[in-house]
N, C-alpha and C. Protein backbone atom coordinates (compact mmCIF):
# COMPACT_ATOMS: atom_id res chain seq x y z
N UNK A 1 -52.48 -1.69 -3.27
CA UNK A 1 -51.23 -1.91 -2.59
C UNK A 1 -51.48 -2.88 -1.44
N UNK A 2 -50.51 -3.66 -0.92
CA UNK A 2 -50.86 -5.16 -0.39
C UNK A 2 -50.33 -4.30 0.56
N UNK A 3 -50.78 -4.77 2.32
CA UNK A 3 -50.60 -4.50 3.60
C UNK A 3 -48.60 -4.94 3.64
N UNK A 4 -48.31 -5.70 3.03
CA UNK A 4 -46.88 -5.89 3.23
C UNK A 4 -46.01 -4.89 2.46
N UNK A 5 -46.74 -4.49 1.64
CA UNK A 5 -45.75 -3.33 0.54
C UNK A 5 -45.79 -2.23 1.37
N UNK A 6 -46.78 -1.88 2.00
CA UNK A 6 -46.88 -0.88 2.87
C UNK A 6 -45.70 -0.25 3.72
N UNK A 7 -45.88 -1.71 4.80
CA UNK A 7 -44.91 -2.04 5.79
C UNK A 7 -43.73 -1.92 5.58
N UNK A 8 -42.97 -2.24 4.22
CA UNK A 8 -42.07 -2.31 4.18
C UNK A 8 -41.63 -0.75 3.55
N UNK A 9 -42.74 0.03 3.15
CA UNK A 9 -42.35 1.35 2.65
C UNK A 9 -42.12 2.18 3.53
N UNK A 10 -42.79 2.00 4.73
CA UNK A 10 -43.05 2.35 5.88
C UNK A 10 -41.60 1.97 6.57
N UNK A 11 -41.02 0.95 6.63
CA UNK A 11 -39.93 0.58 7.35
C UNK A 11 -38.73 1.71 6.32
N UNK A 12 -38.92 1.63 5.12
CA UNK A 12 -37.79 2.49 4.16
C UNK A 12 -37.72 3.67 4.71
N UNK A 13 -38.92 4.79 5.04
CA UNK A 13 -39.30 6.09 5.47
C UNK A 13 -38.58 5.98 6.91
N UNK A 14 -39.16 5.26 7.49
CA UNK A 14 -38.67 5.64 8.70
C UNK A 14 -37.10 5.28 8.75
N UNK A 15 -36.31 4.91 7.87
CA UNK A 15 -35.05 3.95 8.16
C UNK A 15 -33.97 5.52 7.75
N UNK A 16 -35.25 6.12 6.22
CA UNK A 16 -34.51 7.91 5.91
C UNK A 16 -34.34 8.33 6.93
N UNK A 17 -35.74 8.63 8.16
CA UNK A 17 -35.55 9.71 9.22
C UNK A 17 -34.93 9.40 9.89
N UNK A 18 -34.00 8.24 10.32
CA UNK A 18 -33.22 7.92 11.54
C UNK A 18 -31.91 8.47 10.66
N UNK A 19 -31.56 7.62 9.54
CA UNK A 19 -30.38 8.80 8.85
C UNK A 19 -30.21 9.95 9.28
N UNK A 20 -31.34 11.01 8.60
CA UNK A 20 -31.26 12.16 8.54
C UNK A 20 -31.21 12.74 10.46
N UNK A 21 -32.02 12.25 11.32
CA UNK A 21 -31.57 12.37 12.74
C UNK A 21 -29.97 12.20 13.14
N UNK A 22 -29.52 11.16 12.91
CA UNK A 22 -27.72 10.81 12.87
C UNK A 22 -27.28 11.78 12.56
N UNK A 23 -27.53 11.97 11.32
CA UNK A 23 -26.44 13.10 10.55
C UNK A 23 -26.56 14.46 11.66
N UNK A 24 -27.91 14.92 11.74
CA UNK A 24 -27.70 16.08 12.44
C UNK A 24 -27.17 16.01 13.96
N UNK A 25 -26.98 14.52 14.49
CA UNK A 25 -26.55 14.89 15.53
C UNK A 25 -25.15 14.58 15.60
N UNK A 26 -24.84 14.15 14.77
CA UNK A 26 -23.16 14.07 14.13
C UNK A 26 -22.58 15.58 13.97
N UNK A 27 -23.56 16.07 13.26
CA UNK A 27 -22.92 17.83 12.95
C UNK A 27 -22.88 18.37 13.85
N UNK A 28 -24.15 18.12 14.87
CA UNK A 28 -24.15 19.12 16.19
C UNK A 28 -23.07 18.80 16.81
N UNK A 29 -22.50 17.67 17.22
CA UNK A 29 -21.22 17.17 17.87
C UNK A 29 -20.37 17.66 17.64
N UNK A 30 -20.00 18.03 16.16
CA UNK A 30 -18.85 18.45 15.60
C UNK A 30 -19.04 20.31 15.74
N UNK A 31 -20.13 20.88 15.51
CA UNK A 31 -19.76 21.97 16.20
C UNK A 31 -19.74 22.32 17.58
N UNK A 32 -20.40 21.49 18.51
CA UNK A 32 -19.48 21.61 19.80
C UNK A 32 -18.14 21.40 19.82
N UNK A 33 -17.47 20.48 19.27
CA UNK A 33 -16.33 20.09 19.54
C UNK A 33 -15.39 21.11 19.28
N UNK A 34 -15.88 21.77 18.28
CA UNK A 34 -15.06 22.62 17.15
C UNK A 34 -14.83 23.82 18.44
N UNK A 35 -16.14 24.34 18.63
CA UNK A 35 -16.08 25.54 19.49
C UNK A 35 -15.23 25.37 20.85
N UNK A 36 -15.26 24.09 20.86
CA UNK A 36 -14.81 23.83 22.56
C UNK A 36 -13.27 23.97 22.16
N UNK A 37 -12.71 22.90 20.68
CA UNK A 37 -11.23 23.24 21.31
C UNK A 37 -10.90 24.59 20.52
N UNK A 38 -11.45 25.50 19.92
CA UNK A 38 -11.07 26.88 19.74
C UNK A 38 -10.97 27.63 21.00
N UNK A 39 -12.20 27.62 21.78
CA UNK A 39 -11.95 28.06 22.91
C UNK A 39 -10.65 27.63 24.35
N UNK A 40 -10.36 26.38 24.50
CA UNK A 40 -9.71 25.74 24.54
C UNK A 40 -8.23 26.11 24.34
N UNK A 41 -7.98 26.20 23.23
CA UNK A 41 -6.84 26.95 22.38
C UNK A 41 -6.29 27.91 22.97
N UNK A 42 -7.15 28.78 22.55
CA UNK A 42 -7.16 30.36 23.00
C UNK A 42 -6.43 30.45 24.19
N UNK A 43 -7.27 29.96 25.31
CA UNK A 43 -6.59 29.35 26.76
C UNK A 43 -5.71 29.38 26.64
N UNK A 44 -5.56 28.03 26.10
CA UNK A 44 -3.82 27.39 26.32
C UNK A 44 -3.06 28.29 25.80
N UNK A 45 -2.93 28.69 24.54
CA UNK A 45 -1.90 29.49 24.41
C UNK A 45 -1.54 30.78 25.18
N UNK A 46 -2.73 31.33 25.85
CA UNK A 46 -2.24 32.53 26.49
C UNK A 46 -1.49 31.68 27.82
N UNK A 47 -1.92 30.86 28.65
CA UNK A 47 -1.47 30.11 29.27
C UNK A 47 0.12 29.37 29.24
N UNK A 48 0.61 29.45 27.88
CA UNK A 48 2.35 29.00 27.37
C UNK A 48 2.72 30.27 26.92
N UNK A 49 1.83 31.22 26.51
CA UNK A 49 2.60 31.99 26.42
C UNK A 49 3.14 33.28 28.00
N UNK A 50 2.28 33.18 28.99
CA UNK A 50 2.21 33.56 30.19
C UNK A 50 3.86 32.71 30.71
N UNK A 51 3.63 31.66 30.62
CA UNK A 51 5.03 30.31 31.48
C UNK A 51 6.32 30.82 30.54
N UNK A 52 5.50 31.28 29.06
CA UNK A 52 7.37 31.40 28.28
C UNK A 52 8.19 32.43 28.87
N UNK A 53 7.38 33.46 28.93
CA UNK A 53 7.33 35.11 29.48
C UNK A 53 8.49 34.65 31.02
N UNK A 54 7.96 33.83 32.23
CA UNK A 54 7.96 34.04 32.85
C UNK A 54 9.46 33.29 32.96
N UNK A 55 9.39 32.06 32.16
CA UNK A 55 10.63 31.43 32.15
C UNK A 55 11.90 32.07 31.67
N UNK A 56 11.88 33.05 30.91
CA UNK A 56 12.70 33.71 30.27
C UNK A 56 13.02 35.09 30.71
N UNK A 57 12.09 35.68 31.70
CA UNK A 57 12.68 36.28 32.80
C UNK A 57 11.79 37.92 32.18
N UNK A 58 11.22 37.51 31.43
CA UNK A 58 10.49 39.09 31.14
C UNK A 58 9.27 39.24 31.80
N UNK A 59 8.17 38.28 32.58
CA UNK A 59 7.13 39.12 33.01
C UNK A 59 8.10 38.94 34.67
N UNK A 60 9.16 38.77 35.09
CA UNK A 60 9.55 39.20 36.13
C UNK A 60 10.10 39.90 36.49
N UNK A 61 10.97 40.64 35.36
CA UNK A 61 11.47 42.07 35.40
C UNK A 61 11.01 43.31 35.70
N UNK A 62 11.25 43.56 37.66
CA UNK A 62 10.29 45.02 37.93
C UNK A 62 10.77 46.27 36.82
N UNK A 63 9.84 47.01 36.81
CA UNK A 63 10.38 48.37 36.53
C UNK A 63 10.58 49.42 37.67
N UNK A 64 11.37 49.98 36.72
CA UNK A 64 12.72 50.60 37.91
C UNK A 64 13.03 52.21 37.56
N UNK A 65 11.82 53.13 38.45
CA UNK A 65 11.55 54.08 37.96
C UNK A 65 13.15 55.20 38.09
């Protein structure tokens, strides 16, 4: 095998592991992201649903023993 066939097999290998690096840090991104706006979510909606409540006059209604 000639010193240039090498090199260039060598450039192929390493060209896989930078792929395969990407990809996983593509996925990792995407399950942060994922978790963040679930969590996120969650929030907000208790958050509109807290303002609907309040706009519509039911979490201000004392009780009136």
């Amino acid at each position: 095998m000639k010193k240039d066939e090498m090199v260039k097999n060598d450039a192929r290998a390493e060209r896989g592991a930078s792929m395969v690096e990407y990809a996983l840090l593509v996925s990792l991104i995407a399950v942060v992201a994922i978790a963040a706006v679930t969590t996120l979510g969650t929030s907000i909606t208790g958050k509109f649903s807290s303002a609907s409540s309040a706009i519509t006059g039911q979490a201000a209604a004392p009780a009136n023993p």
